[in-house]
C-alpha atoms as a PDB file:
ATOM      1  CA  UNK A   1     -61.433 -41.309  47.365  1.00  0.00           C
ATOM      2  CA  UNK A   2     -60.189 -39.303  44.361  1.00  0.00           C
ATOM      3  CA  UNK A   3     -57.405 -40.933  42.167  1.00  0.00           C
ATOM      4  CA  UNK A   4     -54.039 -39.070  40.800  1.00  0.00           C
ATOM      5  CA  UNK A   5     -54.460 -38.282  37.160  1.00  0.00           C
ATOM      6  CA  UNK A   6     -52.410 -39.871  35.352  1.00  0.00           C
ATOM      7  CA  UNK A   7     -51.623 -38.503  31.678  1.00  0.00           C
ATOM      8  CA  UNK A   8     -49.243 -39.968  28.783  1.00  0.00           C
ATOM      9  CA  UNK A   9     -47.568 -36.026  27.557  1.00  0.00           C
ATOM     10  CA  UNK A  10     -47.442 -35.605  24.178  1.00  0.00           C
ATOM     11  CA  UNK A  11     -43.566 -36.944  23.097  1.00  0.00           C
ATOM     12  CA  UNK A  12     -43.044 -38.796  26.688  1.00  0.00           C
ATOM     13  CA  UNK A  13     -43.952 -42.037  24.751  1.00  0.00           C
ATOM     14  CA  UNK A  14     -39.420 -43.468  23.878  1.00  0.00           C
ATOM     15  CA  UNK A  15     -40.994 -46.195  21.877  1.00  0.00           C
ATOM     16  CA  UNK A  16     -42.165 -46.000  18.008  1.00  0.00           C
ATOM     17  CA  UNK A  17     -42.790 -42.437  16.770  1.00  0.00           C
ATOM     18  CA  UNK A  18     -46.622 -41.999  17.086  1.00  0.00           C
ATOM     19  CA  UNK A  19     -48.345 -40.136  20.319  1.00  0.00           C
ATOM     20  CA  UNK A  20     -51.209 -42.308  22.101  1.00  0.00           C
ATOM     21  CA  UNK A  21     -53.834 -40.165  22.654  1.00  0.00           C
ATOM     22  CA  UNK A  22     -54.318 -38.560  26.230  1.00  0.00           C
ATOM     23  CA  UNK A  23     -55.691 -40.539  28.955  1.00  0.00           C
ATOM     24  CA  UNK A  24     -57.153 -40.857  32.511  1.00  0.00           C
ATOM     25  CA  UNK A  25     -55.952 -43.588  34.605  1.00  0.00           C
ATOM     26  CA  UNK A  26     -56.541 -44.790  38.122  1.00  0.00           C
ATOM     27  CA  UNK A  27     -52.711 -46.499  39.477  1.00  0.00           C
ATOM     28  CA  UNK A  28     -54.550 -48.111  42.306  1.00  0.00           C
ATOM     29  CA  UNK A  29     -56.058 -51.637  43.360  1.00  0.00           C
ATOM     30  CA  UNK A  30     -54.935 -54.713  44.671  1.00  0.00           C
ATOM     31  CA  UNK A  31     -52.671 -56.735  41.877  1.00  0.00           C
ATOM     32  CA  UNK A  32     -49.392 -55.262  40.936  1.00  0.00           C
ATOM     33  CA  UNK A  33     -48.288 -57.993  38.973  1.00  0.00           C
ATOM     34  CA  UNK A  34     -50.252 -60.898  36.470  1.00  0.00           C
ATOM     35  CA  UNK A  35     -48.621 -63.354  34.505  1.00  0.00           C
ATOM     36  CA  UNK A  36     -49.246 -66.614  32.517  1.00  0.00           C
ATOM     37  CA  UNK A  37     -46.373 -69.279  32.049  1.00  0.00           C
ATOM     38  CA  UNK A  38     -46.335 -72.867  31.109  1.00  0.00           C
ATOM     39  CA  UNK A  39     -44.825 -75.979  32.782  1.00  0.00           C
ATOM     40  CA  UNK A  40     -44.563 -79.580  31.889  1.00  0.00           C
ATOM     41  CA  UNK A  41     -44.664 -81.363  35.094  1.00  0.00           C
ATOM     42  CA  UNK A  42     -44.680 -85.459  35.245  1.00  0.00           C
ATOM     43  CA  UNK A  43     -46.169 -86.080  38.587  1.00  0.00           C
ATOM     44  CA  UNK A  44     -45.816 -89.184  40.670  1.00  0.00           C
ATOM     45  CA  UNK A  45     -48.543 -92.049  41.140  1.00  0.00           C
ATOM     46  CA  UNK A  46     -51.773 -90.934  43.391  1.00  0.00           C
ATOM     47  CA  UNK A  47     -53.059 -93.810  45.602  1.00  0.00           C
ATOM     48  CA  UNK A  48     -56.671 -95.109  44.771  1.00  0.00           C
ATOM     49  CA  UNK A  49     -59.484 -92.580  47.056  1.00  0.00           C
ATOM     50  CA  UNK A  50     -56.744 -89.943  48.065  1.00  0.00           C
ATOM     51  CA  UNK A  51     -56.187 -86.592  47.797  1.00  0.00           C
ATOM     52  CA  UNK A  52     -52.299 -85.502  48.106  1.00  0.00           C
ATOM     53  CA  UNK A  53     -50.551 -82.826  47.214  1.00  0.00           C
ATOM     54  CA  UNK A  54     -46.837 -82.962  44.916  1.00  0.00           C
ATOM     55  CA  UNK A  55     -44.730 -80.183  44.618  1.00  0.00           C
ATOM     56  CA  UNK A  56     -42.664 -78.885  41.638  1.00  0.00           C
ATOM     57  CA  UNK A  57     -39.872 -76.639  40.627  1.00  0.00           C
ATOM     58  CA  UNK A  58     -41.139 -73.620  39.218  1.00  0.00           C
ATOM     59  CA  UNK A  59     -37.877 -72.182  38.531  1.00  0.00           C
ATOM     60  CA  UNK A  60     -37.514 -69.008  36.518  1.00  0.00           C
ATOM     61  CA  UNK A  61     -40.955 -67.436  36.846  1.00  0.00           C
ATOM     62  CA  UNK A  62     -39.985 -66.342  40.303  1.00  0.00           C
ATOM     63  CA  UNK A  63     -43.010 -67.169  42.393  1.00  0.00           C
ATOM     64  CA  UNK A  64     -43.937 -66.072  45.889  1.00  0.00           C
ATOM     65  CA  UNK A  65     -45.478 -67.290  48.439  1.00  0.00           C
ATOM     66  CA  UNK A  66     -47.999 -64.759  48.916  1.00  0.00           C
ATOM     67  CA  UNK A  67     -48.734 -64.799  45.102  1.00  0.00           C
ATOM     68  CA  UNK A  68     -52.274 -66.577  44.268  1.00  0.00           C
ATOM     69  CA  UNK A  69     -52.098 -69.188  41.293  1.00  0.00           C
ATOM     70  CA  UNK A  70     -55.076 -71.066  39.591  1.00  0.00           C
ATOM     71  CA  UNK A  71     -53.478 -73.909  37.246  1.00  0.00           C
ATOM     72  CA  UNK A  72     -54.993 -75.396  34.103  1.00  0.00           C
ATOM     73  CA  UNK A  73     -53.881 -78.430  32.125  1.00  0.00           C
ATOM     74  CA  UNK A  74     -55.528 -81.682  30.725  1.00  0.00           C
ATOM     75  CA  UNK A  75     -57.398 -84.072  32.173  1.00  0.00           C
ATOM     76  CA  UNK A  76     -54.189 -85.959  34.252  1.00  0.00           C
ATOM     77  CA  UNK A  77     -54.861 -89.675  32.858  1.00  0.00           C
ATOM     78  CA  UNK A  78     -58.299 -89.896  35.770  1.00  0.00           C
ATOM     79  CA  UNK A  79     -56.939 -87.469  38.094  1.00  0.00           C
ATOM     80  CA  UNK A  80     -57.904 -84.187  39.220  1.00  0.00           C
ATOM     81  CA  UNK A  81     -56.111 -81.178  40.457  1.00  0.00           C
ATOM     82  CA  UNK A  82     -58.155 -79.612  42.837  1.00  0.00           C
ATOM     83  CA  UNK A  83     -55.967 -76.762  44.687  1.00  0.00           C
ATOM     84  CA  UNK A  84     -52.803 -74.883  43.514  1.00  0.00           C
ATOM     85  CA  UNK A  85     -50.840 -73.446  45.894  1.00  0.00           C
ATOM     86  CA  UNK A  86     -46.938 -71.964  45.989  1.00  0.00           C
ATOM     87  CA  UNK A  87     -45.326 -73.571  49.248  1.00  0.00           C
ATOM     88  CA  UNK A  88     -42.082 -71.998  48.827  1.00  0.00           C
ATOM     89  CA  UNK A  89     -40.225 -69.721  46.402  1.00  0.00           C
ATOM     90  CA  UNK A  90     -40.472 -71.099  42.746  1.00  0.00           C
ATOM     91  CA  UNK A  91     -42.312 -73.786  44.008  1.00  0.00           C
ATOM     92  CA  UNK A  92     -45.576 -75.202  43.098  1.00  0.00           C
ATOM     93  CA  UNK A  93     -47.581 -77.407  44.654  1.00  0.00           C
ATOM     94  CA  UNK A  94     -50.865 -79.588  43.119  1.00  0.00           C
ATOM     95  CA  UNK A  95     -53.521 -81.372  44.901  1.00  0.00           C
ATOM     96  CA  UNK A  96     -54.176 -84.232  42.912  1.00  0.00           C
ATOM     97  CA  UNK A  97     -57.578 -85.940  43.965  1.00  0.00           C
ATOM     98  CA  UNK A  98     -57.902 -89.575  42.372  1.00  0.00           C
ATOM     99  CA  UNK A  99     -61.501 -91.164  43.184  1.00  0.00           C
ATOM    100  CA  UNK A 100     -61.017 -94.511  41.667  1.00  0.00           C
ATOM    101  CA  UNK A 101     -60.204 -97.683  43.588  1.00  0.00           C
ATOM    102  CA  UNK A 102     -57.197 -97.804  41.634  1.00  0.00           C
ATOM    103  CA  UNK A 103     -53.344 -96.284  41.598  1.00  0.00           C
ATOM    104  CA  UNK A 104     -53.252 -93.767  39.322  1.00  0.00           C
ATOM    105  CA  UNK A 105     -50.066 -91.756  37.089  1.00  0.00           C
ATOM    106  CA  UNK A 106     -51.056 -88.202  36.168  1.00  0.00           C
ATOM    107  CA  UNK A 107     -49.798 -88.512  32.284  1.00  0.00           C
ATOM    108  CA  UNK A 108     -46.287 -87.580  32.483  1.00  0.00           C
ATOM    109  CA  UNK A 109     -44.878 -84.639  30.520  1.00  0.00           C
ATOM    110  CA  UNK A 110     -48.452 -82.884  30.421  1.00  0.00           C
ATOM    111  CA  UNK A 111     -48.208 -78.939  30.218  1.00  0.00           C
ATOM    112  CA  UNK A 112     -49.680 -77.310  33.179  1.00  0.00           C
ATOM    113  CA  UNK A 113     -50.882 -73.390  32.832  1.00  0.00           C
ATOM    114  CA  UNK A 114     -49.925 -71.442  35.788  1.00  0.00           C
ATOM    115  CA  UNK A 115     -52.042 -67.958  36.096  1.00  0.00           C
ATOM    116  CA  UNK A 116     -50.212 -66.058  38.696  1.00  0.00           C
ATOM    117  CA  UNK A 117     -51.778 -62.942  40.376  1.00  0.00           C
ATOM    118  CA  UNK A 118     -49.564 -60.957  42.550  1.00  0.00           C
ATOM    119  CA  UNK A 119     -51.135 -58.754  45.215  1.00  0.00           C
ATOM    120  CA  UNK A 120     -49.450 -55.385  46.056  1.00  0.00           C
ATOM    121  CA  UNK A 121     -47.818 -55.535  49.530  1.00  0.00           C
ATOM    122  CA  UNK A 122     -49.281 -52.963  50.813  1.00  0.00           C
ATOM    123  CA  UNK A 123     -52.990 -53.311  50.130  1.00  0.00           C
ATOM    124  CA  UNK A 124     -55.111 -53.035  52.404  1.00  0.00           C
ATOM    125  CA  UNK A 125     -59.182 -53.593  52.257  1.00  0.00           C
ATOM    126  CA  UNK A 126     -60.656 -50.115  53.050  1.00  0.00           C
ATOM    127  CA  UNK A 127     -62.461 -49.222  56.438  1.00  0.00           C
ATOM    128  CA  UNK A 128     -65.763 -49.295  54.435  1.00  0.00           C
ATOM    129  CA  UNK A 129     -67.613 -49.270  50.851  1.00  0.00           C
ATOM    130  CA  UNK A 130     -66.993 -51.662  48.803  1.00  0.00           C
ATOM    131  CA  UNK A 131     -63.609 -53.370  48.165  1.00  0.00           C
ATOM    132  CA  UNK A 132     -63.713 -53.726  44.916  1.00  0.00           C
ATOM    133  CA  UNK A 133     -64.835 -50.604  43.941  1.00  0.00           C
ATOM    134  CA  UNK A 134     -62.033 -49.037  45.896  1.00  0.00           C
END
């Protein structure tokens, strides 16, 4: 498949007064959007050997719920969050797993990193080669 050339024109650029130099660029793939945001979340109590899942106002980053999310944050006071997942617009929900044979409280007010990769809607794997060398 041969890509569009894209090329910044000498002068296009409305920002500072200094040219970038020419380049070559491919607008195609699979993510139109990425973005990293932080939230301080204070979940609820996990019941000793269970897995459940709490969910959480993201508002103001605008999530969807075909956008992918992989969150970061502290060790939750024993707990673990195994799957991130957005179950509605602007919300987040956690798995929290808690092995112990005790209650646990994920440490309240702990900031949570939220990477958020947003595919473009109308991607679509190609009939053959490789994906991601498409």
């Amino acid at each position: 498949m041969a890509y569009p050339v894209v090329t910044n024109v000498g002068g296009s650029n409305p920002g500072p007064a200094f040219d970038t130099p020419d380049f070559s660029a491919a607008p195609v793939g699979n993510v139109q959007k990425v973005g990293v945001f932080s939230l301080t979340l204070s979940p609820v109590a996990v019941a000793a050997a269970s897995a459940v899942e709490q969910s959480f106002a993201a508002t103001g980053i605008g999530l969807l719920t075909t956008d992918f999310v992989q969150v970061q944050c502290a060790a939750p006071n024993g707990c673990a969050v195994t799957n991130a997942r957005v179950s509605a617009a602007d919300t987040l929900t956690l798995q929290f797993v808690n092995p112990t044979a005790s209650s646990i409280t994920p440490t309240a007010s702990t900031i949570y990193t939220v990477n958020v990769l947003r595919p473009l809607a109308n991607w679509a794997a190609p009939a053959s080669g490789n994906q991601l060398d498409w």
